[in-house]
N, C-alpha and C. Protein backbone atom coordinates (compact mmCIF):
# COMPACT_ATOMS: atom_id res chain seq x y z
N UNK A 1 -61.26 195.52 65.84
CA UNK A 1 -62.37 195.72 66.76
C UNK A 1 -61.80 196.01 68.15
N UNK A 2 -62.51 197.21 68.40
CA UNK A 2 -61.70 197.16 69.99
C UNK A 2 -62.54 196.67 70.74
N UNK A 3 -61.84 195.69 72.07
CA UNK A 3 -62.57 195.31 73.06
C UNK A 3 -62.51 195.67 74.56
N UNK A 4 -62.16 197.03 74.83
CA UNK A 4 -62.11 197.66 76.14
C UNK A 4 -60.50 198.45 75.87
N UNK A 5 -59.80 198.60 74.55
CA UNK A 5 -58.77 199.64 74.64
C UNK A 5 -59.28 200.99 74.79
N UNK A 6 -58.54 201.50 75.37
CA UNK A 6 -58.85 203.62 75.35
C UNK A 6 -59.90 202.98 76.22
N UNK A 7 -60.48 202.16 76.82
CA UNK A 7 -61.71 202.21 77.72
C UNK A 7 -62.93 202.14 76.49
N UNK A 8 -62.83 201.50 75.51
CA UNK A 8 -63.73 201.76 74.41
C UNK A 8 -64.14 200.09 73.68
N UNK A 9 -65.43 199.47 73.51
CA UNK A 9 -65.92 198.97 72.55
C UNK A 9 -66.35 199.44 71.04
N UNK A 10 -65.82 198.92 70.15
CA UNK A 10 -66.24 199.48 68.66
C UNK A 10 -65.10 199.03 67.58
N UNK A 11 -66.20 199.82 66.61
CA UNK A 11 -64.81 199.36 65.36
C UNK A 11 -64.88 201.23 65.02
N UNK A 12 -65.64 201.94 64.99
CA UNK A 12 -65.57 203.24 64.15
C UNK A 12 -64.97 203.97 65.36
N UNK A 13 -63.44 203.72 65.78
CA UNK A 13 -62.64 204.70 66.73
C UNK A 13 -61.54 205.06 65.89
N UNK A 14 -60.86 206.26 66.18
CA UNK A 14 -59.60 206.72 65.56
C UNK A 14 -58.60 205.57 65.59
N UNK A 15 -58.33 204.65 66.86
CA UNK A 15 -57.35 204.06 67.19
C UNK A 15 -57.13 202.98 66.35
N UNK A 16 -55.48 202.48 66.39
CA UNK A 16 -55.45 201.57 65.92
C UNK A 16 -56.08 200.20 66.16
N UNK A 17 -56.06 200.00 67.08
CA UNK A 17 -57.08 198.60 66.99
C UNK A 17 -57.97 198.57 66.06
N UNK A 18 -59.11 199.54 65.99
CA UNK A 18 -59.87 200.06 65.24
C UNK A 18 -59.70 200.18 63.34
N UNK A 19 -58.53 200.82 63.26
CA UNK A 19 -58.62 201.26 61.89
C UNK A 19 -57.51 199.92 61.23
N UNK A 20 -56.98 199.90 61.79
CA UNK A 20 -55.85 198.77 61.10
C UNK A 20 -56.33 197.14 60.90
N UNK A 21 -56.20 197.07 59.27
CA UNK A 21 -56.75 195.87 58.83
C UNK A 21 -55.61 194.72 58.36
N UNK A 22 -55.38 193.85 59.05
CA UNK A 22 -54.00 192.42 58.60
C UNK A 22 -54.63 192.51 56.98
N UNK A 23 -53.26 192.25 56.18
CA UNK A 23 -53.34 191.93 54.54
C UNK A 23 -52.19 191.27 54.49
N UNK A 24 -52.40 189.98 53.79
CA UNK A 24 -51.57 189.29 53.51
C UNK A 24 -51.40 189.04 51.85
N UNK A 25 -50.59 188.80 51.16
CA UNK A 25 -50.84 187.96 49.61
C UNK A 25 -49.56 187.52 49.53
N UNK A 26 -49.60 186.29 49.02
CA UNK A 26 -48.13 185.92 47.83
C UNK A 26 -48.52 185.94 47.08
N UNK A 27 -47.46 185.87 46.47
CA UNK A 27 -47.01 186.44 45.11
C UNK A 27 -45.49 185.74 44.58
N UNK A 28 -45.75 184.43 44.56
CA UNK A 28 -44.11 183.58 44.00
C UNK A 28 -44.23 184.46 43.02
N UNK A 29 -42.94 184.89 42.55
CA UNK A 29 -42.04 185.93 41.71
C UNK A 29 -42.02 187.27 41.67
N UNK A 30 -42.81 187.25 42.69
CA UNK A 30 -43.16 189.04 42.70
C UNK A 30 -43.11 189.76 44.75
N UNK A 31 -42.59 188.78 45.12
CA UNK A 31 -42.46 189.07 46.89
C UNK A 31 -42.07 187.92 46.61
N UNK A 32 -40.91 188.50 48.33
CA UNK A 32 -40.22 187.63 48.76
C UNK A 32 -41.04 187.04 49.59
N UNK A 33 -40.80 185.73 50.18
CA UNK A 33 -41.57 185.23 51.09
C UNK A 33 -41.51 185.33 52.54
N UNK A 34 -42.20 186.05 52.92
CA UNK A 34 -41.66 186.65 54.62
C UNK A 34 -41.64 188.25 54.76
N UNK A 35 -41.98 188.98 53.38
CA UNK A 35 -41.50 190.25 53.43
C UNK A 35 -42.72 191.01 54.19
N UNK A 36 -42.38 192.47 54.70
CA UNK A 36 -43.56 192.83 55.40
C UNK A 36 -43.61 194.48 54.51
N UNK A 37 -44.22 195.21 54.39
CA UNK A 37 -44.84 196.38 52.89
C UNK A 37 -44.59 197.48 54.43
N UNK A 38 -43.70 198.13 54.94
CA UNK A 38 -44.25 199.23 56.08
C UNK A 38 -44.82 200.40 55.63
N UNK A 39 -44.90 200.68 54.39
CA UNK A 39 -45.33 201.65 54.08
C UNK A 39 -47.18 202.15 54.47
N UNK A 40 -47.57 203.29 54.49
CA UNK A 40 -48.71 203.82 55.17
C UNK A 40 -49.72 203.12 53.69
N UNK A 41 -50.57 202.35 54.12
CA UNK A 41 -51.57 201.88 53.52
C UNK A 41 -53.23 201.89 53.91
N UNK A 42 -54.06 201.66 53.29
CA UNK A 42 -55.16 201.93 53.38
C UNK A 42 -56.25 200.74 52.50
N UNK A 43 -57.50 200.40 53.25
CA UNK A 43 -58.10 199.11 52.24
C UNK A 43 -58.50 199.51 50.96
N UNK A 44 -58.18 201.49 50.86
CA UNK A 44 -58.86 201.72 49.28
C UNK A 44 -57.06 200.77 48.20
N UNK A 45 -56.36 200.67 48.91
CA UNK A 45 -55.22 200.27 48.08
C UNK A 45 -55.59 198.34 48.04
N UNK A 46 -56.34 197.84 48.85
CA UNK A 46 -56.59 196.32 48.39
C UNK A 46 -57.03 195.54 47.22
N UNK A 47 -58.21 196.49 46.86
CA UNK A 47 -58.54 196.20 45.27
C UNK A 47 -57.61 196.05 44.17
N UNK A 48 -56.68 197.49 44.31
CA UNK A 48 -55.81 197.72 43.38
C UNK A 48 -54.27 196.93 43.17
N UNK A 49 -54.43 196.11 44.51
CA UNK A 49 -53.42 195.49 44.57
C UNK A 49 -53.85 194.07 44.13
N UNK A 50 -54.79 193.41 44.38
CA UNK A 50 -55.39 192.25 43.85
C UNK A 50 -55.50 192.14 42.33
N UNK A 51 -56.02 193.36 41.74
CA UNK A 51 -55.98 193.35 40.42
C UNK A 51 -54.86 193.33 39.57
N UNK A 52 -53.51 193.87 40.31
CA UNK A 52 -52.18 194.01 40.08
C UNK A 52 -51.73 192.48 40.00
N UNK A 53 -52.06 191.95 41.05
CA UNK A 53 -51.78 190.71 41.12
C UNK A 53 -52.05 189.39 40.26
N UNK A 54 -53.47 189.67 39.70
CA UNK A 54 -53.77 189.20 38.54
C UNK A 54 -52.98 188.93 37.60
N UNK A 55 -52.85 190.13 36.95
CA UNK A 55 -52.33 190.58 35.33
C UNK A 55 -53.83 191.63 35.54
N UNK A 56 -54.71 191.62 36.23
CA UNK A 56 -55.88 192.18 35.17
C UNK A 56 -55.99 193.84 34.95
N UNK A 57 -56.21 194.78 33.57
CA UNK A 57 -56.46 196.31 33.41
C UNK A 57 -57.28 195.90 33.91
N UNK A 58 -57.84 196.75 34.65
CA UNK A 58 -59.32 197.12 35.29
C UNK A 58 -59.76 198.14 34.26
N UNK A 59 -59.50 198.34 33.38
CA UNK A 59 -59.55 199.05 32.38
C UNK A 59 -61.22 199.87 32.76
N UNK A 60 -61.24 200.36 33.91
CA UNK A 60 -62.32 201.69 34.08
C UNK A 60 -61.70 202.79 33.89
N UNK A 61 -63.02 203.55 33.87
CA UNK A 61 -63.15 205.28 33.28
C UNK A 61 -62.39 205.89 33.72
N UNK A 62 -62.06 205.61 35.54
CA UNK A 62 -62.08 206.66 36.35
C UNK A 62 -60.99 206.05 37.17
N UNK A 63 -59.98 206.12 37.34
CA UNK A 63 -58.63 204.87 38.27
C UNK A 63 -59.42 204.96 39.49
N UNK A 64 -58.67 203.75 40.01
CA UNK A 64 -59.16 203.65 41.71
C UNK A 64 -58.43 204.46 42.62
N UNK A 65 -59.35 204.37 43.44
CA UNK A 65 -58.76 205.68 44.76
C UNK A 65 -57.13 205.08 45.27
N UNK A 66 -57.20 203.89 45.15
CA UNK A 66 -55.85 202.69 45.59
C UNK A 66 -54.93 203.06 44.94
N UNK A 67 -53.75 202.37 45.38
CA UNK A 67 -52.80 202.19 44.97
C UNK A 67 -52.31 200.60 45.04
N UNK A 68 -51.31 199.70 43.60
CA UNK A 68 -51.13 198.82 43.94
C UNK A 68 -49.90 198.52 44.87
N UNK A 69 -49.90 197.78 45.69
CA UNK A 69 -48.32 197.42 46.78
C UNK A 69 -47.66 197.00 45.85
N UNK A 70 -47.45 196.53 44.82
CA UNK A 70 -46.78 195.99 43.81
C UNK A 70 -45.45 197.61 43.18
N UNK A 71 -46.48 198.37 43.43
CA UNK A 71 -45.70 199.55 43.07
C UNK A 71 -44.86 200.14 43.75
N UNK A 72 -43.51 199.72 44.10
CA UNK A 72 -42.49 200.24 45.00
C UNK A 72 -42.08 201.90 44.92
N UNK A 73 -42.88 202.07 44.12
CA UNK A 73 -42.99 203.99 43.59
C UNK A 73 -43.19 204.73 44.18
N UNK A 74 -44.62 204.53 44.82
CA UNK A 74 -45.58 205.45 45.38
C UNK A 74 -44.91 205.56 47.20
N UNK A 75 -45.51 206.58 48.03
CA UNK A 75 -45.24 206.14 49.26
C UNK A 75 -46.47 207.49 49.17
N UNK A 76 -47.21 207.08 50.85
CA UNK A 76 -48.41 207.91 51.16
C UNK A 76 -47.95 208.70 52.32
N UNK A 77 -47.03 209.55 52.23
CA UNK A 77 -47.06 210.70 53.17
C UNK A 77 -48.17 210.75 54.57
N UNK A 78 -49.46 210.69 54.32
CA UNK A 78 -50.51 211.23 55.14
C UNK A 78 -51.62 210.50 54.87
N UNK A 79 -52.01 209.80 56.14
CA UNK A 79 -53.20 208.93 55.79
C UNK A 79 -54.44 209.99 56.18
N UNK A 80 -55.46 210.27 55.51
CA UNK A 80 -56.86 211.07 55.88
C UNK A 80 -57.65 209.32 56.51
N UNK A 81 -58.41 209.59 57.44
CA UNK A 81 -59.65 208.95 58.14
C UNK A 81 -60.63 209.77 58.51
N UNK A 82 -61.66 209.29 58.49
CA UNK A 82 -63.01 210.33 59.12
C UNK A 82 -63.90 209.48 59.43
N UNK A 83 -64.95 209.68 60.59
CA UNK A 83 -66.19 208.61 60.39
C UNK A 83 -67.19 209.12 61.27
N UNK A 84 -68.31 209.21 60.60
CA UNK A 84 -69.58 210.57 61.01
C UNK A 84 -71.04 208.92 61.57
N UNK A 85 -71.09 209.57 62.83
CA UNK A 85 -71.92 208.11 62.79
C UNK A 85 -73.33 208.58 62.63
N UNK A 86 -74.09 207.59 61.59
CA UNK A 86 -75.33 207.91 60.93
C UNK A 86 -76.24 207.69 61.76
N UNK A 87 -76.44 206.54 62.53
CA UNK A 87 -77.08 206.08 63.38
C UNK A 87 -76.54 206.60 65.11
N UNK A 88 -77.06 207.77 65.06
CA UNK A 88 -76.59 208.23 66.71
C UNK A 88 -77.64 207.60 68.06
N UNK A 89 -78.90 206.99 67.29
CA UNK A 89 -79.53 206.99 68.30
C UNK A 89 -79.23 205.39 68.88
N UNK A 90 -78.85 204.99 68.14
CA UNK A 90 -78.24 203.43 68.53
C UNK A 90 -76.76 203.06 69.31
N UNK A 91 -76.00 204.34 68.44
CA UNK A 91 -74.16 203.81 69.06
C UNK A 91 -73.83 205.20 69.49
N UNK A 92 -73.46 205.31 70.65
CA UNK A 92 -72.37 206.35 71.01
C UNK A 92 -70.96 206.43 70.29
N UNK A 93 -70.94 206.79 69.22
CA UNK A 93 -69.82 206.85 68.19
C UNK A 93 -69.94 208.73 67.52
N UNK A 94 -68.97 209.58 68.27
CA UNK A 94 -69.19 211.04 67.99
C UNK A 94 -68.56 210.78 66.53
N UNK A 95 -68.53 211.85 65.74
CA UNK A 95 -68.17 211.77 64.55
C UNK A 95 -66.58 212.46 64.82
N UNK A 96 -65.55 212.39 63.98
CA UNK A 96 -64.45 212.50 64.35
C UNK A 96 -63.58 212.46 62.80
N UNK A 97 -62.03 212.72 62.75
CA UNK A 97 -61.50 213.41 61.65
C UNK A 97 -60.06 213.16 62.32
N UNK A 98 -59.42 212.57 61.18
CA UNK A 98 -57.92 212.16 61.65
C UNK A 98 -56.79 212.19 60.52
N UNK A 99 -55.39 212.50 60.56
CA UNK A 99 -54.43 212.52 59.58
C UNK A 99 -53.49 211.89 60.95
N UNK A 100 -52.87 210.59 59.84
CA UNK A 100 -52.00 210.01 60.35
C UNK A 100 -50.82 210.14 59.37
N UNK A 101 -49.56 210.52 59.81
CA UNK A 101 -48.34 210.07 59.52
C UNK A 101 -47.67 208.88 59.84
N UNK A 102 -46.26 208.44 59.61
CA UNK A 102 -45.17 207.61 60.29
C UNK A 102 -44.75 208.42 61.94
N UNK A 103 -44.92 209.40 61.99
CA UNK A 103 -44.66 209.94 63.03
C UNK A 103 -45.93 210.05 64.10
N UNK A 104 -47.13 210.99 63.69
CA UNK A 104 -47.68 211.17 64.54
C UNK A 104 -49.28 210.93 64.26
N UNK A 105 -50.25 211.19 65.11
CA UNK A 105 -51.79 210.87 64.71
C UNK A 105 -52.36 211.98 65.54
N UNK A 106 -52.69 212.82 64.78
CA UNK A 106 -53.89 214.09 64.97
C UNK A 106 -55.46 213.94 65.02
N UNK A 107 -56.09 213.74 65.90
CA UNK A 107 -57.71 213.22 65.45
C UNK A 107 -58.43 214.63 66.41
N UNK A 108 -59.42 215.12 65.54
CA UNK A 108 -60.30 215.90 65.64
C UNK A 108 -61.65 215.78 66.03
N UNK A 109 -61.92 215.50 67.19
CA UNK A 109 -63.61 214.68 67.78
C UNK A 109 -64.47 216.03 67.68
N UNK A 110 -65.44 216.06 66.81
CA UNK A 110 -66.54 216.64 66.20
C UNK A 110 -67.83 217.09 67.22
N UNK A 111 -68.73 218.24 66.99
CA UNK A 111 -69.86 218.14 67.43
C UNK A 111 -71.00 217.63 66.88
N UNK A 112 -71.82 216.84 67.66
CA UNK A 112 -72.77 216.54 66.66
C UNK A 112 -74.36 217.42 66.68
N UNK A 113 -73.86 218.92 66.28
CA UNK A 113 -74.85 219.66 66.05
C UNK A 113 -74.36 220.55 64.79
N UNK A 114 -75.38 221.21 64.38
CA UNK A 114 -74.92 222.35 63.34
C UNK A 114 -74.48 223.66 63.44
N UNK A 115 -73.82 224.54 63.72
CA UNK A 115 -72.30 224.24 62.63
C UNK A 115 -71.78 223.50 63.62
N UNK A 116 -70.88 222.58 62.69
CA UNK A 116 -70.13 221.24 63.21
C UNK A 116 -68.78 222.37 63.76
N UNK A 117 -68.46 221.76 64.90
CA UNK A 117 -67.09 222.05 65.59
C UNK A 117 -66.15 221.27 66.29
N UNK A 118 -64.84 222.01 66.52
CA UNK A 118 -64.08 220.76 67.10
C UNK A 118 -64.57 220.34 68.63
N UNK A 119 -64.72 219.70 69.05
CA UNK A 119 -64.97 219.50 70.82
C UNK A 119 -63.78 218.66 71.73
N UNK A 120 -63.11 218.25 70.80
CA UNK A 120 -61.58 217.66 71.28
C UNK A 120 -60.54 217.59 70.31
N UNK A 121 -59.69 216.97 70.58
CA UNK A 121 -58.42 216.93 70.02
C UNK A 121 -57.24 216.07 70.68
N UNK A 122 -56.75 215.27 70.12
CA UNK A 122 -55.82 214.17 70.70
C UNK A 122 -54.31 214.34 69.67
N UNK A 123 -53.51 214.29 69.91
CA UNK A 123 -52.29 213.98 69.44
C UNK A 123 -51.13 213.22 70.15
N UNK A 124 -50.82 211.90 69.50
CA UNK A 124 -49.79 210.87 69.92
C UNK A 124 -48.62 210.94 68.87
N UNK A 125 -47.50 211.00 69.90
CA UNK A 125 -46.25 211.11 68.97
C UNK A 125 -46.15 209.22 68.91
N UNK A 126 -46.03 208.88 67.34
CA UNK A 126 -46.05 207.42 67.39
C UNK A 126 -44.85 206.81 67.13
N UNK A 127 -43.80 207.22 67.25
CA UNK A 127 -42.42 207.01 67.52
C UNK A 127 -42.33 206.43 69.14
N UNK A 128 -42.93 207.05 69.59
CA UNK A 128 -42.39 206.51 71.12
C UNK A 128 -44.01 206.29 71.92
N UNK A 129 -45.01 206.44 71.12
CA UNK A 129 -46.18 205.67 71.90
C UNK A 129 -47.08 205.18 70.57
N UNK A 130 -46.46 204.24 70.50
CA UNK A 130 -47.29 203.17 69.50
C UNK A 130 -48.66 203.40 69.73
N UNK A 131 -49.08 203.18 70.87
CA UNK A 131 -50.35 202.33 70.75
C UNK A 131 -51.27 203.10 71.38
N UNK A 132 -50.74 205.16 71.37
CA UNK A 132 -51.74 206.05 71.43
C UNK A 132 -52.24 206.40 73.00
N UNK A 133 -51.18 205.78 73.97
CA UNK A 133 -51.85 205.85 75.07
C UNK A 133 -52.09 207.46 75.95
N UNK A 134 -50.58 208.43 75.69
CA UNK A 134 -50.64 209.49 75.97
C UNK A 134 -50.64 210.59 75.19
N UNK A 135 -52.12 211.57 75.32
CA UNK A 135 -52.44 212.27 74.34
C UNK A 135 -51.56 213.68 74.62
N UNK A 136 -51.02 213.95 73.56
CA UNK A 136 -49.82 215.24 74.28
C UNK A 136 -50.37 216.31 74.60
N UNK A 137 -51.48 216.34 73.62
CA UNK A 137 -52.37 217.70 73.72
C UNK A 137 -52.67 218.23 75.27
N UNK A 138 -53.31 216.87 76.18
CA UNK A 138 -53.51 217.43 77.56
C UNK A 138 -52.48 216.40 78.30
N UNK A 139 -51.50 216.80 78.96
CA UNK A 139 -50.36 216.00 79.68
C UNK A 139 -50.07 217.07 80.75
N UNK A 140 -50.64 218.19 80.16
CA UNK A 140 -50.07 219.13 81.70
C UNK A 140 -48.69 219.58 81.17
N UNK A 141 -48.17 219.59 79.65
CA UNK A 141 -46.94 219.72 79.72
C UNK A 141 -47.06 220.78 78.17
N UNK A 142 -47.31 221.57 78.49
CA UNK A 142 -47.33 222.69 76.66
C UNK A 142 -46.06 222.56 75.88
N UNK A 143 -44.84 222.59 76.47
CA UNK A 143 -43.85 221.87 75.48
C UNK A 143 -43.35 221.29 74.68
N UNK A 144 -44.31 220.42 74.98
CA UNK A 144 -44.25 218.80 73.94
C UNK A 144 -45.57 219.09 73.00
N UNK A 145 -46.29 220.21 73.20
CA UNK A 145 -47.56 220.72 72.24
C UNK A 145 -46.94 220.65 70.85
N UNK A 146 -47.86 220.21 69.62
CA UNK A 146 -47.49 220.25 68.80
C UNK A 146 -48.20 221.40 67.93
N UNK A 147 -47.94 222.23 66.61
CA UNK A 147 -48.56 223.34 66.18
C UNK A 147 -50.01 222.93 65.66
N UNK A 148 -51.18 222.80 66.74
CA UNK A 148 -52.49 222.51 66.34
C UNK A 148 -52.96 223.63 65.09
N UNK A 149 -52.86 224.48 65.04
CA UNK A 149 -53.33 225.38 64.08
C UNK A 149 -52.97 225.05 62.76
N UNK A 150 -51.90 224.71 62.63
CA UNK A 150 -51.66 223.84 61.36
C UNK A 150 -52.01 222.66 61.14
N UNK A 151 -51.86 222.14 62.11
CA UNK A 151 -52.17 220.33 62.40
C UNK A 151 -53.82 220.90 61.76
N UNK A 152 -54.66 221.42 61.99
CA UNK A 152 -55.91 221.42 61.72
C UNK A 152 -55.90 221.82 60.47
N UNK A 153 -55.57 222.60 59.80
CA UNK A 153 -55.42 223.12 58.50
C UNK A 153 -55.48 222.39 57.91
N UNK A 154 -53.98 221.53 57.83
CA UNK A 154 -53.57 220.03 57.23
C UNK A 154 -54.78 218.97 57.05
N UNK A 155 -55.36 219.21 58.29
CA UNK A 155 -56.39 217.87 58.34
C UNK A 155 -57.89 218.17 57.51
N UNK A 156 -57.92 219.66 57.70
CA UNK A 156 -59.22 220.18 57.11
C UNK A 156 -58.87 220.34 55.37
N UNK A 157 -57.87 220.91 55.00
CA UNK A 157 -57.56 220.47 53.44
C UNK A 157 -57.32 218.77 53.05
N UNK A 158 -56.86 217.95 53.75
CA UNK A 158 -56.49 216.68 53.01
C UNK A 158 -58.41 215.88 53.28
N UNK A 159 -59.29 216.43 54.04
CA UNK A 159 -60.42 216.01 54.01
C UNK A 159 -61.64 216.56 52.71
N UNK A 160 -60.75 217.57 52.10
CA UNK A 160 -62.08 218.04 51.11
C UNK A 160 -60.71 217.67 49.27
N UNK A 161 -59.71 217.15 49.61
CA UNK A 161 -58.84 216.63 48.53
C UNK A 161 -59.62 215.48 48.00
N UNK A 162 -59.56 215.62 46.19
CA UNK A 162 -60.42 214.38 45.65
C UNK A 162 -59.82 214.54 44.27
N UNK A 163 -59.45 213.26 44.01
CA UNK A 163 -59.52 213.12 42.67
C UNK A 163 -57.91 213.61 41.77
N UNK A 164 -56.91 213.31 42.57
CA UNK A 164 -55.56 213.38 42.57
C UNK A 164 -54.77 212.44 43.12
N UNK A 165 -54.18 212.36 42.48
CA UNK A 165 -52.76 211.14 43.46
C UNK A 165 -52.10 211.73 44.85
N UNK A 166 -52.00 212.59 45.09
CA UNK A 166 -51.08 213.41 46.16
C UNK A 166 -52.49 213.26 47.09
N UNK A 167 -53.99 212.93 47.35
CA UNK A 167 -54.98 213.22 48.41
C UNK A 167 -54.25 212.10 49.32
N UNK A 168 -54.27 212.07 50.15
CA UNK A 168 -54.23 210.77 51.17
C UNK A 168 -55.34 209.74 51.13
């Protein structure tokens, strides 16, 4: 929940405050005790990891969107986020579109009319600004620009990806 970061109250913001949820589990014989998972995760992977944890098949039709942490296999390249706010007349929350890496976070702030368009654009290199403060896109400095035209591509295909292991 943010409480005055980016100058912002809410939970439906790109930022981390916002999107990042604490998960904890033991697991005597299966984690060490103290260990921390850095890999890019997401709460569709919580289910699947609880059930892992069990013993239990979830033995459905259709696998879960998750992945279990148990599985030292997998690693998620590219996290997809999006969040379209339903209720506009209540929260100032624009609708917005994001791909996060280990490296960097691309978010796409939306119009909220028809045809939908971009109306901003933020990019933080997260190697050297954790916590999103300087957006490179406008710094006054085109150098440090990163290739938006792709960056958007990327973000507009991993948002209509479904129903594969490789979607984010």
């Amino acid at each position: 929940l943010m409480l005055g970061e980016h100058g912002l109250v809410g939970k439906r913001m790109p930022y981390p405050e916002a999107t990042s949820v604490p998960f904890a589990i033991a697991a005597p014989g299966r984690l060490a005790a103290g260990s921390t998972d850095t890999r890019l995760t997401s709460n569709v992977d919580v289910a699947p990891t609880i059930l892992d944890a069990a013993g239990v098949d979830s033995g459905l039709r259709y696998p879960l969107d998750g992945y279990s942490l148990f599985d030292p296999k997998w690693k998620r390249k590219l996290q997809y986020e999006e969040s379209y706010n339903v209720r506009p007349d209540k929260h100032w929350e624009p609708p917005w579109r994001s791909i996060k890496t280990r490296d960097y976070q691309f978010i796409e702030w939306l119009s909220q009319t028809f045809p939908e368009h971009t109306v901003w654009r933020e990019y933080y290199d997260l190697r050297t600004d954790p916590y999103e403060l300087h957006n490179l896109l406008h710094d006054d400095t085109t150098a440090n620009d990163p290739p938006v035209q792709r960056l958007h591509e990327r973000l507009v295909k991993a948002g209509f990806c479904s129903g594969h292991p490789s979607c984010p």
